[in-house]
Protein backbone atom coordinates (compact mmCIF):
# COMPACT_ATOMS: atom_id res chain seq x y z
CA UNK A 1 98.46 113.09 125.94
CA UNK A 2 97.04 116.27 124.13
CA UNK A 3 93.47 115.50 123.84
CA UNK A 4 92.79 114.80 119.89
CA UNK A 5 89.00 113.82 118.70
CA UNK A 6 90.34 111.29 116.55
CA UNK A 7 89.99 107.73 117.49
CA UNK A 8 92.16 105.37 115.69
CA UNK A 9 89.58 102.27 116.72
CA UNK A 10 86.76 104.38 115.08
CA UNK A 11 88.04 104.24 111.16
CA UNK A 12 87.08 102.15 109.09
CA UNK A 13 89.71 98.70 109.53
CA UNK A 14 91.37 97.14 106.70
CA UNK A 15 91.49 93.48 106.29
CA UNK A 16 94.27 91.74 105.13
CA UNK A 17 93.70 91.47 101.43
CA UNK A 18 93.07 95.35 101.44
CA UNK A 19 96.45 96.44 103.27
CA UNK A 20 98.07 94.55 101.02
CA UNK A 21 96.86 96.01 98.12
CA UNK A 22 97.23 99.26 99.58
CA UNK A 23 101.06 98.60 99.96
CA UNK A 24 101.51 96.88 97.26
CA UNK A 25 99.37 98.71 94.48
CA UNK A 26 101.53 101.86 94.91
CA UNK A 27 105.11 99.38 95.32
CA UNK A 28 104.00 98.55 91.71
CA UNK A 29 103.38 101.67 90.42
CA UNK A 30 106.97 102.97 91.59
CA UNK A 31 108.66 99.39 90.14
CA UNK A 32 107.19 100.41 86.97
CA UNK A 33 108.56 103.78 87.03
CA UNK A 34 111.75 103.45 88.55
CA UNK A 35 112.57 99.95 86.91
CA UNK A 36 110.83 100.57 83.17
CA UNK A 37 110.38 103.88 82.78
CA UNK A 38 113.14 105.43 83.77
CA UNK A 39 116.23 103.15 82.61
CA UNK A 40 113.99 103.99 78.72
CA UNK A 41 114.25 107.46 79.76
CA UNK A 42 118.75 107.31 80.68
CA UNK A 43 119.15 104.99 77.27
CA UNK A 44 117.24 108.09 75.36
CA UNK A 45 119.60 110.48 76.84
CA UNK A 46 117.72 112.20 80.09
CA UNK A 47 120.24 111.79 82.54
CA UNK A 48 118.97 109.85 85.62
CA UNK A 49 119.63 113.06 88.24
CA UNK A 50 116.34 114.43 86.10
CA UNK A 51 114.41 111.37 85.43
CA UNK A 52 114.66 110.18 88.62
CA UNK A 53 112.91 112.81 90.52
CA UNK A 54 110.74 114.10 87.28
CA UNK A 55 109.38 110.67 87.85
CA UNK A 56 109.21 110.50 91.27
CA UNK A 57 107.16 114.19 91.63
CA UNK A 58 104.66 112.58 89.32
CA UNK A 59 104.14 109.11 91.45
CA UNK A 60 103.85 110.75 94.38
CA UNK A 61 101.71 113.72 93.91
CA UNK A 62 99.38 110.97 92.74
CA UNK A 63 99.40 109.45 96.58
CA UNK A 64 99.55 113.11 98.19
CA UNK A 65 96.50 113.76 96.40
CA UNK A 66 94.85 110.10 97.37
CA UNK A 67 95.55 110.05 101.02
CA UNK A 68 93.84 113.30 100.85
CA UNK A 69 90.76 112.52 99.63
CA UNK A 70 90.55 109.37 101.43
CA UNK A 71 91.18 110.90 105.00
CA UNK A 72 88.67 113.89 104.03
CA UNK A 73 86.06 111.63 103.26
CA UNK A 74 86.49 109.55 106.58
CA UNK A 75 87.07 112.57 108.12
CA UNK A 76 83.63 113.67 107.71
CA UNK A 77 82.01 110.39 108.23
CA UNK A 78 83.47 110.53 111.85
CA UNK A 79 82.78 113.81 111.89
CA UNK A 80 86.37 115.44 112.96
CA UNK A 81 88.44 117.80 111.00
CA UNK A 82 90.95 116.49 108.34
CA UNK A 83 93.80 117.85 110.36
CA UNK A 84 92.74 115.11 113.40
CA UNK A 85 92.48 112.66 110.98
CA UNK A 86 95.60 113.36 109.19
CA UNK A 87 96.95 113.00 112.93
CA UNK A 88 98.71 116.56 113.14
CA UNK A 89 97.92 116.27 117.09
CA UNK A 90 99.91 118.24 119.78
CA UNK A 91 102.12 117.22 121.73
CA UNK A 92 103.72 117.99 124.88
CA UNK A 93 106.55 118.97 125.96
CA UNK A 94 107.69 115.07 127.09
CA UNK A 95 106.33 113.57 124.40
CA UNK A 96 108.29 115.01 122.10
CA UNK A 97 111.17 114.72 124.28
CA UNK A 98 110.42 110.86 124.18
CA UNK A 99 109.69 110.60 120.77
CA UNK A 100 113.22 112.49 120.00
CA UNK A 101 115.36 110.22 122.16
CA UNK A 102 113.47 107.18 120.65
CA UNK A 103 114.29 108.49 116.66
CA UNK A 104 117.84 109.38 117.56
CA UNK A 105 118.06 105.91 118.81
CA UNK A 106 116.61 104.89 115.27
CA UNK A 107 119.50 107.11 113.46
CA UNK A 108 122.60 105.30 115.45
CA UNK A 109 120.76 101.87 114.52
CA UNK A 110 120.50 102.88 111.00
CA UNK A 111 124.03 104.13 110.72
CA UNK A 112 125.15 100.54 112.12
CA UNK A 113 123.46 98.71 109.47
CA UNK A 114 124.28 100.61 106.32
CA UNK A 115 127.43 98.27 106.97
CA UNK A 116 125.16 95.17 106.15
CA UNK A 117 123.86 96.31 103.26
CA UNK A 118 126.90 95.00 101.09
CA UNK A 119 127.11 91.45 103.14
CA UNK A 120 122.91 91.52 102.54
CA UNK A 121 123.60 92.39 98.40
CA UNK A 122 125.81 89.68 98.23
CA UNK A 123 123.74 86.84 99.74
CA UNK A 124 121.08 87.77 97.38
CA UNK A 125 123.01 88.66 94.27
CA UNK A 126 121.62 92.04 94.29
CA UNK A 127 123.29 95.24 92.74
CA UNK A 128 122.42 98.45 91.91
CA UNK A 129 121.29 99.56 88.08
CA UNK A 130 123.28 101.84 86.16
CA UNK A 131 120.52 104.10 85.24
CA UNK A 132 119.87 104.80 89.73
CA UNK A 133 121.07 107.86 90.63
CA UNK A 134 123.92 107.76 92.63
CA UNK A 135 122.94 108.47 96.07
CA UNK A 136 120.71 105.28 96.43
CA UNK A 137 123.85 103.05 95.08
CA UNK A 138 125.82 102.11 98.85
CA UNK A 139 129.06 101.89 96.89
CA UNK A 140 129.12 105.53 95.95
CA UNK A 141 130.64 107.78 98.36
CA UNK A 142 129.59 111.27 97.49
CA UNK A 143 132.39 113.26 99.42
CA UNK A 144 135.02 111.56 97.01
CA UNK A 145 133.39 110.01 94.18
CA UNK A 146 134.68 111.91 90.78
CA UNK A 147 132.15 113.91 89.12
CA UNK A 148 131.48 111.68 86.10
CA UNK A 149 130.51 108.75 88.18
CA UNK A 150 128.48 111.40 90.31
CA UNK A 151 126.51 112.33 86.98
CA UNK A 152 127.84 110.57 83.99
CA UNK A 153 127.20 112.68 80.80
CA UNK A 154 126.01 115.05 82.67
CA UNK A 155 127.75 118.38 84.18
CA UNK A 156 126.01 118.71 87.84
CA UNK A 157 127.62 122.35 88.64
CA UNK A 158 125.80 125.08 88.10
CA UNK A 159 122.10 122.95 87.21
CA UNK A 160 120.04 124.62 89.71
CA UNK A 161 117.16 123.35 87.80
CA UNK A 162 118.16 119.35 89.45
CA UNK A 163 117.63 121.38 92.49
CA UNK A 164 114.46 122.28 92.30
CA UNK A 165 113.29 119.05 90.97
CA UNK A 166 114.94 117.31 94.18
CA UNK A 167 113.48 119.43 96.67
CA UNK A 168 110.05 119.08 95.18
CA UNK A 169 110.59 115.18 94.82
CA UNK A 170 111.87 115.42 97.90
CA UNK A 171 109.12 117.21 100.13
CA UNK A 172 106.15 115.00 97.98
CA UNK A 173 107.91 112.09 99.51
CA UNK A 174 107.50 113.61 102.71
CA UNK A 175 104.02 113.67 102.16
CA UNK A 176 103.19 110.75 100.87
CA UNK A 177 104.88 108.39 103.20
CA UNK A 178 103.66 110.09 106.57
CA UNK A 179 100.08 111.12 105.14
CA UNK A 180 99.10 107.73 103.01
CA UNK A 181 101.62 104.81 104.60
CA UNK A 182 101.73 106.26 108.35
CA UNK A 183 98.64 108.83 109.20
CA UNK A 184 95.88 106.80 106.67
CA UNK A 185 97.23 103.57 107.06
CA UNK A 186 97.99 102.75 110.09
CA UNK A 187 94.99 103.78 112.33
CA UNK A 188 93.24 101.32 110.13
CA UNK A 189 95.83 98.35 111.55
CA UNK A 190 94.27 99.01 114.63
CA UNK A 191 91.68 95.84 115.37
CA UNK A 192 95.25 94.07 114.98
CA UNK A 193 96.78 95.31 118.29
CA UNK A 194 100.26 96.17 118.98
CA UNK A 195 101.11 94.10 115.28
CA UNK A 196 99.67 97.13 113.51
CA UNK A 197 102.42 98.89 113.66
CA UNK A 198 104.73 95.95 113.21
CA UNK A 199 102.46 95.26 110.07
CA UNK A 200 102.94 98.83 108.65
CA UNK A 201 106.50 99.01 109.35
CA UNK A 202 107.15 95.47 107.78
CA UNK A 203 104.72 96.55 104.50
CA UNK A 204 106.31 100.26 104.33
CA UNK A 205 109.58 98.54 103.74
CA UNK A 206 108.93 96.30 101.01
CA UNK A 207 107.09 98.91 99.53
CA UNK A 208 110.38 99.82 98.35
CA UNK A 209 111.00 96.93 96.00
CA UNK A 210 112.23 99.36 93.35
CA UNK A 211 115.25 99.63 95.96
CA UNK A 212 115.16 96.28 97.57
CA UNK A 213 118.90 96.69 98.05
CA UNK A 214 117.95 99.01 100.68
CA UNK A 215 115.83 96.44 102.74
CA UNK A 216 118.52 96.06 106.05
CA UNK A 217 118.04 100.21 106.59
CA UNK A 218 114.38 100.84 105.25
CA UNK A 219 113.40 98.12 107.60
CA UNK A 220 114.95 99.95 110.83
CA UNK A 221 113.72 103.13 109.97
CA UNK A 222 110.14 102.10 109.16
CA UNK A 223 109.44 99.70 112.35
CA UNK A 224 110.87 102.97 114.57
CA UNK A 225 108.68 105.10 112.65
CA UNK A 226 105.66 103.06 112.39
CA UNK A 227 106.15 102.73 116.70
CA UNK A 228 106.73 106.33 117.44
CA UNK A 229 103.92 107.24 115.67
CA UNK A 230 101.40 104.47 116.79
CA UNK A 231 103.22 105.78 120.54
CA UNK A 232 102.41 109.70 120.01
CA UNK A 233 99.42 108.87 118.36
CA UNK A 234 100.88 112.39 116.42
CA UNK A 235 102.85 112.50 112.86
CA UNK A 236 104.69 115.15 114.03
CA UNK A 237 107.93 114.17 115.24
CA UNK A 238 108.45 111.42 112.61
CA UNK A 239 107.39 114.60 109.96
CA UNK A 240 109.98 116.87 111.63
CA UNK A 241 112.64 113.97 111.32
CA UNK A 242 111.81 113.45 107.72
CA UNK A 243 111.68 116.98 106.68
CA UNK A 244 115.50 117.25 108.28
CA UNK A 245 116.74 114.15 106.32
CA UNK A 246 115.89 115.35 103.33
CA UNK A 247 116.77 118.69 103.61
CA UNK A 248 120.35 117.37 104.33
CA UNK A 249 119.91 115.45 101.41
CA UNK A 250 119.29 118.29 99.51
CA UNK A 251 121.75 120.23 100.98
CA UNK A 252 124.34 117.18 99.59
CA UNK A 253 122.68 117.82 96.14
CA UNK A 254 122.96 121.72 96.72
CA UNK A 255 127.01 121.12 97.24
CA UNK A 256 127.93 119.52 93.80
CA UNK A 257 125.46 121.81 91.93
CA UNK A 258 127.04 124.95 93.71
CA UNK A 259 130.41 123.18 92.72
C-alpha cells in the first residue's frame, strides 16, 4: 500500500460507552429533526421536498464542522497533516481496482434486498410518515408515480431552488458520513480487531433510526463500506462511490424539476 504516516493504532481508542454516544448522540439529533421538526414544519405548510433537506444542510454541517475539528486536533497531537488523518491516502492502481470490484459487489447485494424491505416493514409494523419525502418511502416509484404524490401541494417543475437545496444536503451528507462515521470513527475501533469495522458498520446503520425502515439496505451498504475502507486504509473509493450515488440522485431530482 501507498505509504501514509497515519497509524490507525496510534489515535486515541474509544471505549464502548464513548462509540456509542458518538453514534447515537448525532442518531438523536437527526430523530429530532426529521421526526419533530419537520412533520411541524409540512402541517405549517413548508412542503417536505424543502424541509427535508433545509433541515438536513443544518444537521449535518454541524458534524462536517465537528469531525473537523476533532481530526485537526488529533492530527497535531500525532503530529501528521489533517489530510492523513482524514485518511485521503493514495492508492494504487490494484487497490482501487479491488476496492471497485468489492463496492460493485455491495450495489448487486443492495439491489437484492430493497425486495425485503416490504416483508422487513411488515414484521415490524413499520411504515413510512406522510410528511418523508418521497424518495425514502420504498412504495413510491419515481418513474411512474403522479406528480401530486411526488410533491403533494407542491408544483416540483420548474423549482430549481429544491435543487440547490438537494445538492447541498446532498454533498454535506457526503461529508459527514465518510469524514465523522468512517475516517474519525473508525481508526478509533481499532484496539477491537477485525470487529471494528463490523462495529462501525453495525452503529452507522442504526444511526439511521429516523429511517429505520431502511435497516435491510443501510445495513449492506455500511458493513461493505465500513470493510473497504478499514481494507484500503483510504476514504477514497467509498467517497467516489458516494459522490456518484448522490449525484444520480440528484440527477432523479433534476428530471421532475426540469419537467
Amino acid at each position: 500500500m501507498t505509504h501514509n504516516n497515519f497509524e490507525w493504532k496510534k489515535s486515541k481508542q474509544l471505549s464502548v460507552v464513548q462509540f456509542l454516544l458518538a453514534t447515537f448522540l448525532p442518531s438523536g439529533f437527526a430523530y429530532v429533526g426529521f421526526r419533530v421538526v419537520l412533520p411541524k414544519l409540512v402541517n405549517s405548510g413548508t412542503p417536505s421536498l424543502i424541509g427535508w433537506p433545509a433541515i438536513a444542510i443544518l444537521m449535518l454541517l454541524v458534524f462536517v464542522l465537528l469531525a473537523i475539528y476533532l481530526m485537526r486536533s488529533e492530527a497535531k497531537e500525532l503530529g501528521i497533516s489533517l489530510w492523513e488523518r482524514m485518511c485521503f491516502k493514495r492508492l494504487t492502481g490494484k487497490e482501487w481496482g479491488i476496492a471497485i470490484g468489492l463496492l460493485v459487489l455491495t450495489f448487486v447485494l443492495v439491489m437484492g434486498v430493497q425486495g425485503v424491505v416490504p416483508s422487513f416493514m411488515d414484521a415490524f409494523g413499520l411504515t413510512v410518515p406522510d410528511y418523508m419525502p418521497f424518495f425514502l418511502n420504498p412504495e413510491i416509484n419515481p418513474a411512474t408515480a403522479d406528480a401530486a404524490i411526488l410533491s403533494p401541494g407542491f408544483a416540483l417543475q420548474g423549482q430549481y431552488s429544491v435543487l440547490i437545496l438537494f445538492a447541498l444536503a446532498l454533498f454535506l451528507n457526503i461529508l459527514t458520513e465518510e469524514l465523522y462515521f468512517r475516517a474519525w470513527m473508525l481508526p478509533k475501533l481499532s484496539r477491537y480487531g477485525s470487529w471494528g469495522w463490523v462495529i462501525n458498520g453495525i452503529l452507522f446503520a442504526f444511526y439511521h433510526t429516523f429511517q429505520i425502515w431502511q435497516l435491510p439496505i443501510i445495513l449492506v451498504a455500511s458493513l461493505s463500506f465500513a470493510f473497504v475502507f478499514n481494507k484500503t486504509k483510504s476514504i477514497w473509493p467509498i467517497f467516489a462511490i458516494h459522490l456518484l450515488i448522490n449525484t444520480m440522485s440528484l440527477l432523479s431530482i433534476l428530471t421532475l424539476v426540469a419537467g
